[in-house]
C-alpha atoms as a PDB file:
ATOM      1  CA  UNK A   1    -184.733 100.592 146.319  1.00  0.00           C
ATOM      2  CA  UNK A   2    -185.929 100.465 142.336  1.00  0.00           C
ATOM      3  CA  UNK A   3    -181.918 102.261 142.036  1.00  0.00           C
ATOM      4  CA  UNK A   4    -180.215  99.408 144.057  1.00  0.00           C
ATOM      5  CA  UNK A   5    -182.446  96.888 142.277  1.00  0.00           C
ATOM      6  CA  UNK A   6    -181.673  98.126 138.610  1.00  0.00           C
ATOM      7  CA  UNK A   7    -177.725  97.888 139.257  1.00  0.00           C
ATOM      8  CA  UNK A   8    -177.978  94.701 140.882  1.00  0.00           C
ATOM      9  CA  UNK A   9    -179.157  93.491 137.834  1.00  0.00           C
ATOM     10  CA  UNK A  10    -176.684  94.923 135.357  1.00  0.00           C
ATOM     11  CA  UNK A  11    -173.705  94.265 137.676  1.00  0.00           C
ATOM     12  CA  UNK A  12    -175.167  90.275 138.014  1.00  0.00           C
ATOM     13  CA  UNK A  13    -175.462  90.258 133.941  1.00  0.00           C
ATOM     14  CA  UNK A  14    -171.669  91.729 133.975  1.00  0.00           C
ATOM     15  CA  UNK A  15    -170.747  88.843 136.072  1.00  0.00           C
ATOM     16  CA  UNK A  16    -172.471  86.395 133.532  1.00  0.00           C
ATOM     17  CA  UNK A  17    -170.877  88.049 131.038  1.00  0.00           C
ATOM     18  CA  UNK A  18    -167.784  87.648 132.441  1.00  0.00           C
ATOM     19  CA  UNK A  19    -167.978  84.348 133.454  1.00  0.00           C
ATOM     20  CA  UNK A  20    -169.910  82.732 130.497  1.00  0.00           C
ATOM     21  CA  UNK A  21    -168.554  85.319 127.711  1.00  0.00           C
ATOM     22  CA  UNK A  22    -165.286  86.760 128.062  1.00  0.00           C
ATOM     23  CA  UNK A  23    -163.241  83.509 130.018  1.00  0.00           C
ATOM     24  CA  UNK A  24    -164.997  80.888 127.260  1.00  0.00           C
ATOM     25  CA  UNK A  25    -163.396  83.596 124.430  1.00  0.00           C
ATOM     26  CA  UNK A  26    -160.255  84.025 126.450  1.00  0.00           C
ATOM     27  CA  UNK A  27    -159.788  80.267 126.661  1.00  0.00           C
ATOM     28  CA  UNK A  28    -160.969  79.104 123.202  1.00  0.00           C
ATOM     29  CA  UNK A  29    -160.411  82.133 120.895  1.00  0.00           C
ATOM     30  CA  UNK A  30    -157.701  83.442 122.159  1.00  0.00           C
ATOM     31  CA  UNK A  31    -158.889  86.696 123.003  1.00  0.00           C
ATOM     32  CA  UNK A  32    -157.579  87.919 126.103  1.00  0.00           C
ATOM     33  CA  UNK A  33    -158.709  91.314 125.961  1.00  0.00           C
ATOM     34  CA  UNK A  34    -162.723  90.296 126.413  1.00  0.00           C
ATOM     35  CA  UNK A  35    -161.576  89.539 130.180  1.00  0.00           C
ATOM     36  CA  UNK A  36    -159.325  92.604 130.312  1.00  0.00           C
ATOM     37  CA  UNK A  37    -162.406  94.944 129.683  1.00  0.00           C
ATOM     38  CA  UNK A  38    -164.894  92.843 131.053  1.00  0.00           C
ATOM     39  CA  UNK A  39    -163.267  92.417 134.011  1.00  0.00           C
ATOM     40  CA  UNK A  40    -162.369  96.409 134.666  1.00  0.00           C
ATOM     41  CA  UNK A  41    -166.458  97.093 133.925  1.00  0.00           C
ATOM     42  CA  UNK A  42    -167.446  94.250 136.364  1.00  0.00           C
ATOM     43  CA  UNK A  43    -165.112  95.108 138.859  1.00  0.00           C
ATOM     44  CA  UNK A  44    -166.574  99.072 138.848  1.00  0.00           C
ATOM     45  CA  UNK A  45    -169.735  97.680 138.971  1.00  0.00           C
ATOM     46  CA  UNK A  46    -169.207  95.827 141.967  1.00  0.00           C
ATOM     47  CA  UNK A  47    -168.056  98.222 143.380  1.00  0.00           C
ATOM     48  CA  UNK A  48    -170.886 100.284 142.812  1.00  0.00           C
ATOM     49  CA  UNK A  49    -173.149  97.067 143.641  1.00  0.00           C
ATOM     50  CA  UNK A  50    -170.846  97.578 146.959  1.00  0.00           C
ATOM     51  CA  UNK A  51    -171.749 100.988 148.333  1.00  0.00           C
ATOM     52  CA  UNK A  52    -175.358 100.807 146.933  1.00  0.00           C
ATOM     53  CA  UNK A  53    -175.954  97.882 148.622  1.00  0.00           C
ATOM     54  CA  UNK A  54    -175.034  99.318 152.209  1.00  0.00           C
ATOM     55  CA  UNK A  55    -176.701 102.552 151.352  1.00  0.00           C
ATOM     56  CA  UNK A  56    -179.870 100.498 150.553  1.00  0.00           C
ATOM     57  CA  UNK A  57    -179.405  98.800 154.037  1.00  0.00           C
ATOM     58  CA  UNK A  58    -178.712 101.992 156.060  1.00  0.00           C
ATOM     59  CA  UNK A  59    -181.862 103.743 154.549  1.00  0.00           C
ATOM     60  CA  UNK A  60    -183.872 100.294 155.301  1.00  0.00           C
ATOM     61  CA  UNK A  61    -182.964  99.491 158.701  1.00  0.00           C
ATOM     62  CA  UNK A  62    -181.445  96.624 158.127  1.00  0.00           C
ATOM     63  CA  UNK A  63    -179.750  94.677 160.219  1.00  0.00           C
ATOM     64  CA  UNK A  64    -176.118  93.325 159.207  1.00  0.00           C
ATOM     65  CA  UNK A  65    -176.794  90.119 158.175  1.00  0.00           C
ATOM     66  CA  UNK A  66    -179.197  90.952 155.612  1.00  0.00           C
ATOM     67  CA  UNK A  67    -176.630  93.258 154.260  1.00  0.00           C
ATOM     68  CA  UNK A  68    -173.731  90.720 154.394  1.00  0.00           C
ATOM     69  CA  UNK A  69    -176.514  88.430 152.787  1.00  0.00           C
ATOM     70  CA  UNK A  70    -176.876  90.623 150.083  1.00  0.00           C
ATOM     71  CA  UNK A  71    -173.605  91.565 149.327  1.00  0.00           C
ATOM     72  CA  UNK A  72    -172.302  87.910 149.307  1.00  0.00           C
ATOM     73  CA  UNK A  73    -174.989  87.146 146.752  1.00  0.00           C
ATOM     74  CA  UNK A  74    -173.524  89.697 144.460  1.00  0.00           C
ATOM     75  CA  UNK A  75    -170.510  87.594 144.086  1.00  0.00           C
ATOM     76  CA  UNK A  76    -172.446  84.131 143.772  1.00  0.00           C
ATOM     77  CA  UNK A  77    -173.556  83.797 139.504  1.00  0.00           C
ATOM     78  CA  UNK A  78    -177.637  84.338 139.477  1.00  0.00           C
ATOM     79  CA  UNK A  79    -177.527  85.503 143.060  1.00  0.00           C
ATOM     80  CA  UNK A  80    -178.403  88.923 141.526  1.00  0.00           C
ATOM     81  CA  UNK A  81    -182.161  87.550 140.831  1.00  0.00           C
ATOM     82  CA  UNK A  82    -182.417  85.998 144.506  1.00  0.00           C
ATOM     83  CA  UNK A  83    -181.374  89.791 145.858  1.00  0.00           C
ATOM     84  CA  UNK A  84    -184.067  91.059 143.970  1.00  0.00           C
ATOM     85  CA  UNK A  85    -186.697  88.671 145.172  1.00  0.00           C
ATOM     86  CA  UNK A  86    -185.401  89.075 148.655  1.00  0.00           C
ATOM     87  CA  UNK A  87    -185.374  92.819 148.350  1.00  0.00           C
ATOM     88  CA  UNK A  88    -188.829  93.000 146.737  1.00  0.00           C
ATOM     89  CA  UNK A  89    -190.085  91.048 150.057  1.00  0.00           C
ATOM     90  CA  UNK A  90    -188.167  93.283 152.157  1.00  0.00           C
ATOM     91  CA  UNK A  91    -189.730  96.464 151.078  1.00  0.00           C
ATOM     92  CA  UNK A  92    -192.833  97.552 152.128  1.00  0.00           C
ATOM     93  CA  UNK A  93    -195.285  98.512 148.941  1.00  0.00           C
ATOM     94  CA  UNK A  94    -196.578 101.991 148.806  1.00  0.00           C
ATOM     95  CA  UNK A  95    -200.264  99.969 149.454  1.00  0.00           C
ATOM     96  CA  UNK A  96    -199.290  98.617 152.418  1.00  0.00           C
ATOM     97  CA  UNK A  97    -197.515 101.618 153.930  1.00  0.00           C
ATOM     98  CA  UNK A  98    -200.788 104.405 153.144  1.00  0.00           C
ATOM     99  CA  UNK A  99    -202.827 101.467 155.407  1.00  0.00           C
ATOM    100  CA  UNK A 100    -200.884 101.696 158.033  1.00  0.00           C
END
């Protein structure tokens, strides 16, 4: 889970970055390559944010809508941080799982 955690992060910050970086400097500074690159390292990401995500799932039990949940939030700006909340309450802590 700490794996699919850590590149839910860095493909949510590629999203901001893409959103709130590259399109402003496409738009205003005429600088159409910061989407170009952007966009191909995003779109990687997500797709590594993709098959993560429904390994994460498989090896969890989830069921599908908690996967769909997840994976829809990867596409929503700052839905990265809500997957990680939601993931952290998901998973059981080592603490809790030697009690039981």
């Amino acid at each position: 889970m700490k794996l699919f955690r850590l590149i839910s992060v860095i493909e949510g910050i590629s999203l901001l970055v893409l959103l709130f970086v590259a399109m402003p400097l496409r738009t205003y500074a005429d600088m159409p390559l910061a989407v170009t690159y952007s966009g191909w390292v995003h779109g990687i990401l997500f797709i590594v944010y993709g098959a993560t995500s429904l390994l994460a799932s498989h090896l969890s039990g989830w069921p599908v809508w908690k996967w769909l949940l997840v994976f829809v939030l990867g596409v929503v700006p700052f839905g990265f941080l809500y997957v990680d909340h939601l993931v952290r309450r998901w998973t059981p802590t080592a603490s809790a799982a030697v009690t039981a």
